[in-house]
N, C-alpha and C. Protein backbone atom coordinates (compact mmCIF):
# COMPACT_ATOMS: atom_id res chain seq x y z
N UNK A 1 164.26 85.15 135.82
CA UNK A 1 163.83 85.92 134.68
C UNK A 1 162.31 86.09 134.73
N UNK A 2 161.93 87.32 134.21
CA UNK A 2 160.49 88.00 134.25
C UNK A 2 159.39 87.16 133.31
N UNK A 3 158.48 87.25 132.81
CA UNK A 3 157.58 86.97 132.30
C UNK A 3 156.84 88.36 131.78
N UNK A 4 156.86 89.23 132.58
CA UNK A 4 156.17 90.24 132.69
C UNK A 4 156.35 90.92 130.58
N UNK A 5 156.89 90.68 129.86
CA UNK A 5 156.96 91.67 128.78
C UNK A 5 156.23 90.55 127.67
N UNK A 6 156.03 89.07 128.57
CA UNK A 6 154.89 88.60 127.38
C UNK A 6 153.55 88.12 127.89
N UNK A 7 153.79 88.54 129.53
CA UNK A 7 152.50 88.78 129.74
C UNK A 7 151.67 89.63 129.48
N UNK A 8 152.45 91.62 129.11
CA UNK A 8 152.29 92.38 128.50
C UNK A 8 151.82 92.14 126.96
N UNK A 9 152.12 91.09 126.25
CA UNK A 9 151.44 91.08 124.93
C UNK A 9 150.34 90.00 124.91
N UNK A 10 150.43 89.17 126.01
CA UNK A 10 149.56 88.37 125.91
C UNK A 10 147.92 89.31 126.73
N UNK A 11 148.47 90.05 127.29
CA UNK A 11 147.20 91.33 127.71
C UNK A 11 146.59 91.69 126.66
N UNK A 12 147.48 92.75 125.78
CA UNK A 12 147.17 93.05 124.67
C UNK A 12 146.74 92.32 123.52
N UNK A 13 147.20 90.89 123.44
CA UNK A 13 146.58 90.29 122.47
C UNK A 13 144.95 90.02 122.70
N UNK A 14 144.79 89.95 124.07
CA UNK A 14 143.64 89.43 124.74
C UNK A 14 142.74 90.43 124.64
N UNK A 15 143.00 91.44 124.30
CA UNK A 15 142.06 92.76 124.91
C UNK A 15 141.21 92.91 122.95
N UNK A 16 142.49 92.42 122.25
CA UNK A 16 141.68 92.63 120.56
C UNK A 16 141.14 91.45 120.06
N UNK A 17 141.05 90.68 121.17
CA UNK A 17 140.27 89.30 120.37
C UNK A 17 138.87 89.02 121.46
N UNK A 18 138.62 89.81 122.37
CA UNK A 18 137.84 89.86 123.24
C UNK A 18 137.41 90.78 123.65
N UNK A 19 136.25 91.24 124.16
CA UNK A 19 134.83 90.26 123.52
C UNK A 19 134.78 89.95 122.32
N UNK A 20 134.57 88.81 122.12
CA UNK A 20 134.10 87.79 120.69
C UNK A 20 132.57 88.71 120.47
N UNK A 21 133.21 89.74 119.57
CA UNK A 21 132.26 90.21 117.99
C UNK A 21 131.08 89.27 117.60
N UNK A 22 131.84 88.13 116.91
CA UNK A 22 130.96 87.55 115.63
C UNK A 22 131.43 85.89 115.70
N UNK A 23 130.26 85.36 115.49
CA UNK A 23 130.80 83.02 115.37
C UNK A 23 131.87 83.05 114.37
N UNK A 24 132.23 83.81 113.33
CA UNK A 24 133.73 83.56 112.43
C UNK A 24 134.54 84.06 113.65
N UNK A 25 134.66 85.04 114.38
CA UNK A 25 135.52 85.35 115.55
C UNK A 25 135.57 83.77 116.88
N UNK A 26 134.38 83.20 116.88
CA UNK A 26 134.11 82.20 117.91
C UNK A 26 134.87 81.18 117.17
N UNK A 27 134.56 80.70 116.42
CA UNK A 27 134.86 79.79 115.37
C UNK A 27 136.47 79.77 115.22
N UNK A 28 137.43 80.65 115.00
CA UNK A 28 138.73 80.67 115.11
C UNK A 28 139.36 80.85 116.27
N UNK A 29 138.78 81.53 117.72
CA UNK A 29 139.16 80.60 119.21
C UNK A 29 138.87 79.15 119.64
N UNK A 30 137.61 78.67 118.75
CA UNK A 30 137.40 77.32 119.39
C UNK A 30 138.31 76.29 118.44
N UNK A 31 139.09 76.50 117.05
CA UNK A 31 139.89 76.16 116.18
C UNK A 31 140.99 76.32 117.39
N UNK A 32 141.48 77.60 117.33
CA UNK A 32 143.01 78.13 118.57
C UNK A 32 143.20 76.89 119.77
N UNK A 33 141.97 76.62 120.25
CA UNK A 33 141.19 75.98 121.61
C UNK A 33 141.86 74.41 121.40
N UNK A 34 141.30 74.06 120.24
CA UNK A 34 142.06 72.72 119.90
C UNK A 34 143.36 72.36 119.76
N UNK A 35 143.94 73.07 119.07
CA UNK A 35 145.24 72.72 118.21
C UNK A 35 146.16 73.69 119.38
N UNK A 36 146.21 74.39 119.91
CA UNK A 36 147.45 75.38 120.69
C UNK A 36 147.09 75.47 122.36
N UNK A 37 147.76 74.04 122.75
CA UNK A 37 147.62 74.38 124.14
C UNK A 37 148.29 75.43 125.03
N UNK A 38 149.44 75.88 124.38
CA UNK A 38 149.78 77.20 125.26
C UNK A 38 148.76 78.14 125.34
N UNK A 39 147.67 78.91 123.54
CA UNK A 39 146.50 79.74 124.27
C UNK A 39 145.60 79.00 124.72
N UNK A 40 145.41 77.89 124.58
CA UNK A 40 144.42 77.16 125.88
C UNK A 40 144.91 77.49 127.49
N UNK A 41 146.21 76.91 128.13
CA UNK A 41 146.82 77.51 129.00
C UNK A 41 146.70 79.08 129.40
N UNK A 42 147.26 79.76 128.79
CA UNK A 42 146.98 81.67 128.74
C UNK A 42 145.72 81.57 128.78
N UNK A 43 144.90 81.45 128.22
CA UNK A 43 143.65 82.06 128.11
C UNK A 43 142.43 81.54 129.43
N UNK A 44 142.95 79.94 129.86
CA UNK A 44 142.69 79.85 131.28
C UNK A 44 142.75 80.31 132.81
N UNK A 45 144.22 80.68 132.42
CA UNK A 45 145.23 81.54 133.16
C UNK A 45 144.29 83.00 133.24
N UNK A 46 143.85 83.51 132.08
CA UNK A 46 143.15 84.63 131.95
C UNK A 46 141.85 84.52 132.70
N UNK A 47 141.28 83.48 132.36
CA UNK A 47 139.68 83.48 133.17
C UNK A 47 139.85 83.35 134.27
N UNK A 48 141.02 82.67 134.73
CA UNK A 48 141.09 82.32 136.40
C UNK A 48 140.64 83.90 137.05
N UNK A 49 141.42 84.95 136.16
CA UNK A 49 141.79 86.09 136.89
C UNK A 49 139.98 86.92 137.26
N UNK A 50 138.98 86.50 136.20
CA UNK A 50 137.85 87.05 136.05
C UNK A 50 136.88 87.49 137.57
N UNK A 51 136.74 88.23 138.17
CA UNK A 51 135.97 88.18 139.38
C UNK A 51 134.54 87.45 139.46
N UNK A 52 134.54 87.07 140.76
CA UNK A 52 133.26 86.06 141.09
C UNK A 52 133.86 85.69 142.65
N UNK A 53 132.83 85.67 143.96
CA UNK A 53 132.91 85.26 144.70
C UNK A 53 132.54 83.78 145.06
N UNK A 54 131.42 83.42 143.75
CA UNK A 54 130.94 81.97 143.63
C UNK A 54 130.91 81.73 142.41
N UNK A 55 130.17 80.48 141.88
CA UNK A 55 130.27 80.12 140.36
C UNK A 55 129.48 81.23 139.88
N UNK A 56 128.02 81.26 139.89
CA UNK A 56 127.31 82.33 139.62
C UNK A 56 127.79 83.58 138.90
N UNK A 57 128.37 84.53 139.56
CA UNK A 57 128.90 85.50 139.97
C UNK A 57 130.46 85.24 138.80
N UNK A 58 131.02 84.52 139.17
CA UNK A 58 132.41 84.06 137.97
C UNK A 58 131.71 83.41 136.61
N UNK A 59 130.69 83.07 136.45
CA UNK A 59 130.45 82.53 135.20
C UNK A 59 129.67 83.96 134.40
N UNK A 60 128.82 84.70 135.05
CA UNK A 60 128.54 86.05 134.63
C UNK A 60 129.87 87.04 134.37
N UNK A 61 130.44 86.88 135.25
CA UNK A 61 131.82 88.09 134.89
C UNK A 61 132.74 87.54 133.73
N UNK A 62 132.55 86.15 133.55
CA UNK A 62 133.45 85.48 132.60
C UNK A 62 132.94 85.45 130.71
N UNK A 63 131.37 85.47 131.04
CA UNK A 63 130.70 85.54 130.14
C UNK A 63 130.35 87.39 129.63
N UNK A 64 130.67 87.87 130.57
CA UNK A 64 130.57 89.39 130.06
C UNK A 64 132.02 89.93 130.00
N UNK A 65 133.43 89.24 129.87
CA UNK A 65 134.77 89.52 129.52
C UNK A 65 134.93 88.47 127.88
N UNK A 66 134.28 87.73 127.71
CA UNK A 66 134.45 86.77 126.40
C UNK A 66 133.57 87.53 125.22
N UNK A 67 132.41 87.20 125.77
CA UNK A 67 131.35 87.11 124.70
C UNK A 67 130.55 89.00 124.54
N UNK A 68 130.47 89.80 123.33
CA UNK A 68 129.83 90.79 123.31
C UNK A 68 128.36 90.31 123.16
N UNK A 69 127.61 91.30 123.80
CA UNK A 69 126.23 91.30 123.74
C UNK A 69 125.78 91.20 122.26
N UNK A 70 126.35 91.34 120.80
CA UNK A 70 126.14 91.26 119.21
C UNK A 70 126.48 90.03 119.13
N UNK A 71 127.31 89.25 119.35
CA UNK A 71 127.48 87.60 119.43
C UNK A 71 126.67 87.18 120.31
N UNK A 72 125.72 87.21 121.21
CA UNK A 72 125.13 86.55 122.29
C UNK A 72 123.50 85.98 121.46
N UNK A 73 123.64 87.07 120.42
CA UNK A 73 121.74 86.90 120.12
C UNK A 73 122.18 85.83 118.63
N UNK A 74 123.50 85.24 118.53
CA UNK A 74 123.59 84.45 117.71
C UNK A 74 123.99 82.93 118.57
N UNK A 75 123.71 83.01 119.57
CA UNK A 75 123.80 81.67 120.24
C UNK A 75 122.93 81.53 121.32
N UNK A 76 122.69 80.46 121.42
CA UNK A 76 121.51 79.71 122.45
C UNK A 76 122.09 78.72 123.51
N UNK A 77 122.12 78.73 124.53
CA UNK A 77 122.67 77.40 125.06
C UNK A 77 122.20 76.17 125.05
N UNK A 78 121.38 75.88 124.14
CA UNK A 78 121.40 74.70 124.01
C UNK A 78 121.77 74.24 122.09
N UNK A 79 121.25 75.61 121.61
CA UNK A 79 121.51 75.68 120.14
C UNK A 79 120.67 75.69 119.41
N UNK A 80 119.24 75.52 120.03
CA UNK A 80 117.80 75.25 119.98
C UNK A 80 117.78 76.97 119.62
N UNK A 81 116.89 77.01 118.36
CA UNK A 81 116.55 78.40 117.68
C UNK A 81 115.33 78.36 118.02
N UNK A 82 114.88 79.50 118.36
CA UNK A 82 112.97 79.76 118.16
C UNK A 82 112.60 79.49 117.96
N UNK A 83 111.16 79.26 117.68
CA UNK A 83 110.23 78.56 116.43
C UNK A 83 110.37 79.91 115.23
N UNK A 84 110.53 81.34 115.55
CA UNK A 84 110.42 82.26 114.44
C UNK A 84 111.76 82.52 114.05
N UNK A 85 112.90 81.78 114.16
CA UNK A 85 114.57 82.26 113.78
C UNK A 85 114.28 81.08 112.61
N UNK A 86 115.12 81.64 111.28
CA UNK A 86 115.74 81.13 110.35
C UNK A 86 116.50 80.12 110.53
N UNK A 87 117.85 80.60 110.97
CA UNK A 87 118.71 79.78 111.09
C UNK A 87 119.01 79.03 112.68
N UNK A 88 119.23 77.79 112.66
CA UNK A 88 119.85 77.34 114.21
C UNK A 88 120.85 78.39 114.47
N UNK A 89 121.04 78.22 116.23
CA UNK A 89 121.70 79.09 116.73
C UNK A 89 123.14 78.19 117.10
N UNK A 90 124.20 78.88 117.26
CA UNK A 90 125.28 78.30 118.19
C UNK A 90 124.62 77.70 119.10
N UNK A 91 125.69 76.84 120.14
CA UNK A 91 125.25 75.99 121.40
C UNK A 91 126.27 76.32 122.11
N UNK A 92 125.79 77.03 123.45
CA UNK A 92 127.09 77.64 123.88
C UNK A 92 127.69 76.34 125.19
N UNK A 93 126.81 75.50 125.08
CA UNK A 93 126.91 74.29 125.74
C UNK A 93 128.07 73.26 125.27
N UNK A 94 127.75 73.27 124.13
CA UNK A 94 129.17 72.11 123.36
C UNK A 94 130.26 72.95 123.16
N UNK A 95 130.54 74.47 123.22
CA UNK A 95 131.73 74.87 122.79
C UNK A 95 132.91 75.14 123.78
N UNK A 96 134.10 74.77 123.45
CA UNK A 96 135.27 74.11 123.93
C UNK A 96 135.62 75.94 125.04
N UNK A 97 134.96 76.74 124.53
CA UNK A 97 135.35 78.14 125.31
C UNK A 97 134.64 77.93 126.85
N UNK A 98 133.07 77.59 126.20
CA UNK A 98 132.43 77.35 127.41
C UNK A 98 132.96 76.31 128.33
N UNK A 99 133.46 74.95 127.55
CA UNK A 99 133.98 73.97 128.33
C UNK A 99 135.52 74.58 129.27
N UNK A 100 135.75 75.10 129.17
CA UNK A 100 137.16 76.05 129.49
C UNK A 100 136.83 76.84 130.80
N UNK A 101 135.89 77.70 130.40
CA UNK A 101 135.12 78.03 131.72
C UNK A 101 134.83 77.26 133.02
N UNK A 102 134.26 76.25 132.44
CA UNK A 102 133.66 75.47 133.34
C UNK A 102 134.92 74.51 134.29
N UNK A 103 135.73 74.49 133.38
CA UNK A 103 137.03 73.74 134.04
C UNK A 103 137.81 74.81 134.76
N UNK A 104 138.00 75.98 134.16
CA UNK A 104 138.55 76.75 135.51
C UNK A 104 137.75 77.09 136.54
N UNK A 105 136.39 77.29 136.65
CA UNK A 105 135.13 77.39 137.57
C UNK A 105 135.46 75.98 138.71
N UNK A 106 135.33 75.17 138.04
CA UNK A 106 135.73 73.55 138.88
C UNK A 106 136.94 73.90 139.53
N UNK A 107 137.95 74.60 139.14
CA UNK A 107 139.34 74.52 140.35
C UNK A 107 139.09 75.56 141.03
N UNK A 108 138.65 76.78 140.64
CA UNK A 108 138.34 78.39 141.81
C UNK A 108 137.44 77.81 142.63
N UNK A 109 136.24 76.86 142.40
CA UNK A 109 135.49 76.65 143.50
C UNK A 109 135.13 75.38 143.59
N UNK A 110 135.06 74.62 145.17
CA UNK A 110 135.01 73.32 145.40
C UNK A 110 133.40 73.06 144.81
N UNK A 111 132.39 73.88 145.38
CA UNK A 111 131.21 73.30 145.51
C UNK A 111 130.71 73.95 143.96
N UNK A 112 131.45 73.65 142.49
CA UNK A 112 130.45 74.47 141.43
C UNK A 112 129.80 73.62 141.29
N UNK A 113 128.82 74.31 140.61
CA UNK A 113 127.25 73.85 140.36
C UNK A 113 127.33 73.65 138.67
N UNK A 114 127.35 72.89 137.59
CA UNK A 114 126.99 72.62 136.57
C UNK A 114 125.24 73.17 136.55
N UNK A 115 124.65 72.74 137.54
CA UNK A 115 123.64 72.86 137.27
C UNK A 115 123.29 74.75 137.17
N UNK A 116 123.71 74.89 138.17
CA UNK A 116 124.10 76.82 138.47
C UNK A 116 124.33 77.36 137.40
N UNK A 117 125.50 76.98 137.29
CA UNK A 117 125.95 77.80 135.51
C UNK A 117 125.50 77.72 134.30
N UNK A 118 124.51 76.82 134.26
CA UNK A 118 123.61 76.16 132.97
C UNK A 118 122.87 77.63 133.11
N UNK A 119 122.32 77.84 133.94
CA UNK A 119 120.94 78.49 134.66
C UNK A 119 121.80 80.27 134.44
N UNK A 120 122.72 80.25 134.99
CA UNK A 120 123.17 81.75 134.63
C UNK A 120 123.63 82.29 133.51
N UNK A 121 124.14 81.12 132.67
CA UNK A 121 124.56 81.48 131.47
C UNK A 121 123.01 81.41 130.24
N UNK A 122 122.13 80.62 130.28
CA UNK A 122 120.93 80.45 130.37
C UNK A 122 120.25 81.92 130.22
N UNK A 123 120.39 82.74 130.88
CA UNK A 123 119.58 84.27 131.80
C UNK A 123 120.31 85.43 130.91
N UNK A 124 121.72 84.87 131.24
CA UNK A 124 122.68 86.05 130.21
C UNK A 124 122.30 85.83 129.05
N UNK A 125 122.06 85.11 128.04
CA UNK A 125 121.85 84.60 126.45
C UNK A 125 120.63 85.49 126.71
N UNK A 126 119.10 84.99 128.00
CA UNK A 126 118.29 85.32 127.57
C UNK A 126 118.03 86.95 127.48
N UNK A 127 118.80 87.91 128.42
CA UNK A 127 118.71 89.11 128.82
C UNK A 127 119.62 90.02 127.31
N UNK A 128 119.62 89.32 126.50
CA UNK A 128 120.74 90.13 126.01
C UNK A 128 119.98 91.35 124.90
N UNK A 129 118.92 90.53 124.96
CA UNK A 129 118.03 91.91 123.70
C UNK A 129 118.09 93.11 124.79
N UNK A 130 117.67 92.54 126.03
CA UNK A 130 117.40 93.78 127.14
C UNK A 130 118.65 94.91 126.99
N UNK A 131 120.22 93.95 127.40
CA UNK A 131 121.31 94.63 127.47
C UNK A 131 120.92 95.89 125.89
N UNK A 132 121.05 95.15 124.55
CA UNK A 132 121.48 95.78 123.51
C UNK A 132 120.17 96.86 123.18
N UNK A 133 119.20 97.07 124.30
CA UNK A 133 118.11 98.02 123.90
C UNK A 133 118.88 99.01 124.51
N UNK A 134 118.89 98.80 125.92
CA UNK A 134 119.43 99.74 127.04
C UNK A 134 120.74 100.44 125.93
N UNK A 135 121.40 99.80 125.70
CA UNK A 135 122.79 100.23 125.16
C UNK A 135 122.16 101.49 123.58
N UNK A 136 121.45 100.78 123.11
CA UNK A 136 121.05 101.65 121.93
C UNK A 136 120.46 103.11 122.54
N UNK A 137 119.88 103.10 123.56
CA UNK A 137 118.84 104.13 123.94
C UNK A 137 119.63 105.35 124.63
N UNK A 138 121.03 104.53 124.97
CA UNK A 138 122.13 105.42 125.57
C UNK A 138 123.00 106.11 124.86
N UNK A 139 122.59 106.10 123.32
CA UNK A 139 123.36 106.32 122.34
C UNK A 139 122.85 106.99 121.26
């Protein structure tokens, strides 16, 4: 017997909950993350599929299939806000999505780098005003 007609909804479910919008959107996958290991399972299953020839390369393609560039300027990887931001930022370091990543990154490739992916995910957070100018100016 197939799989194929709930892998078909599990596509589709995936495609309207991703990219993560907004932290109330983050906030009810990293809730999902805890309590329901089948979408923990699926949704691993899903990143496995993400392209990358190395960690690098898979932690960028993984981080630009999860997270929209409007959620990115509300988190920091370490969680550490500016000296001129109001409020602390997310920590994209402690959250169970990122930890998810990093555990399917660890089985696609022998030699990942923790240290690597700190550093690329790091670049993506920091590039993202860049992304959302470019994007405005195209519009």
């Amino acid at each position: 017997m197939s799989d194929a007609p709930a892998d078909k909804d599990w596509n589709i479910k995936f495609s309207t909950i991703f990219p993560l919008q907004d932290i109330q959107s983050l906030n009810e996958i990293e809730q999902r993350l805890s309590m329901d290991s089948e979408f923990k399972e699926k949704l691993a299953k899903r990143i496995s599929s993400f392209r990358g020839l190395d960690d690098a390369t898979f932690m960028k393609s993984s981080l630009d299939h999860l997270f929209s560039d409007n959620i990115g300027v509300l988190i920091s990887f370490t969680g550490r806000k500016p000296s001129n931001a109001v409020e602390k930022k997310y920590a994209m370091k402690s959250s169970m999505l990122y930890k998810l990543i990093c555990v399917v990154g660890r089985c696609r490739f022998t030699h990942f780098s923790e240290e690597k992916t700190e550093k690329v995910t790091s670049s993506w957070l920091r590039h993202l005003i860049d992304r959302l100018k470019r994007s405005a100016a195209l519009l």
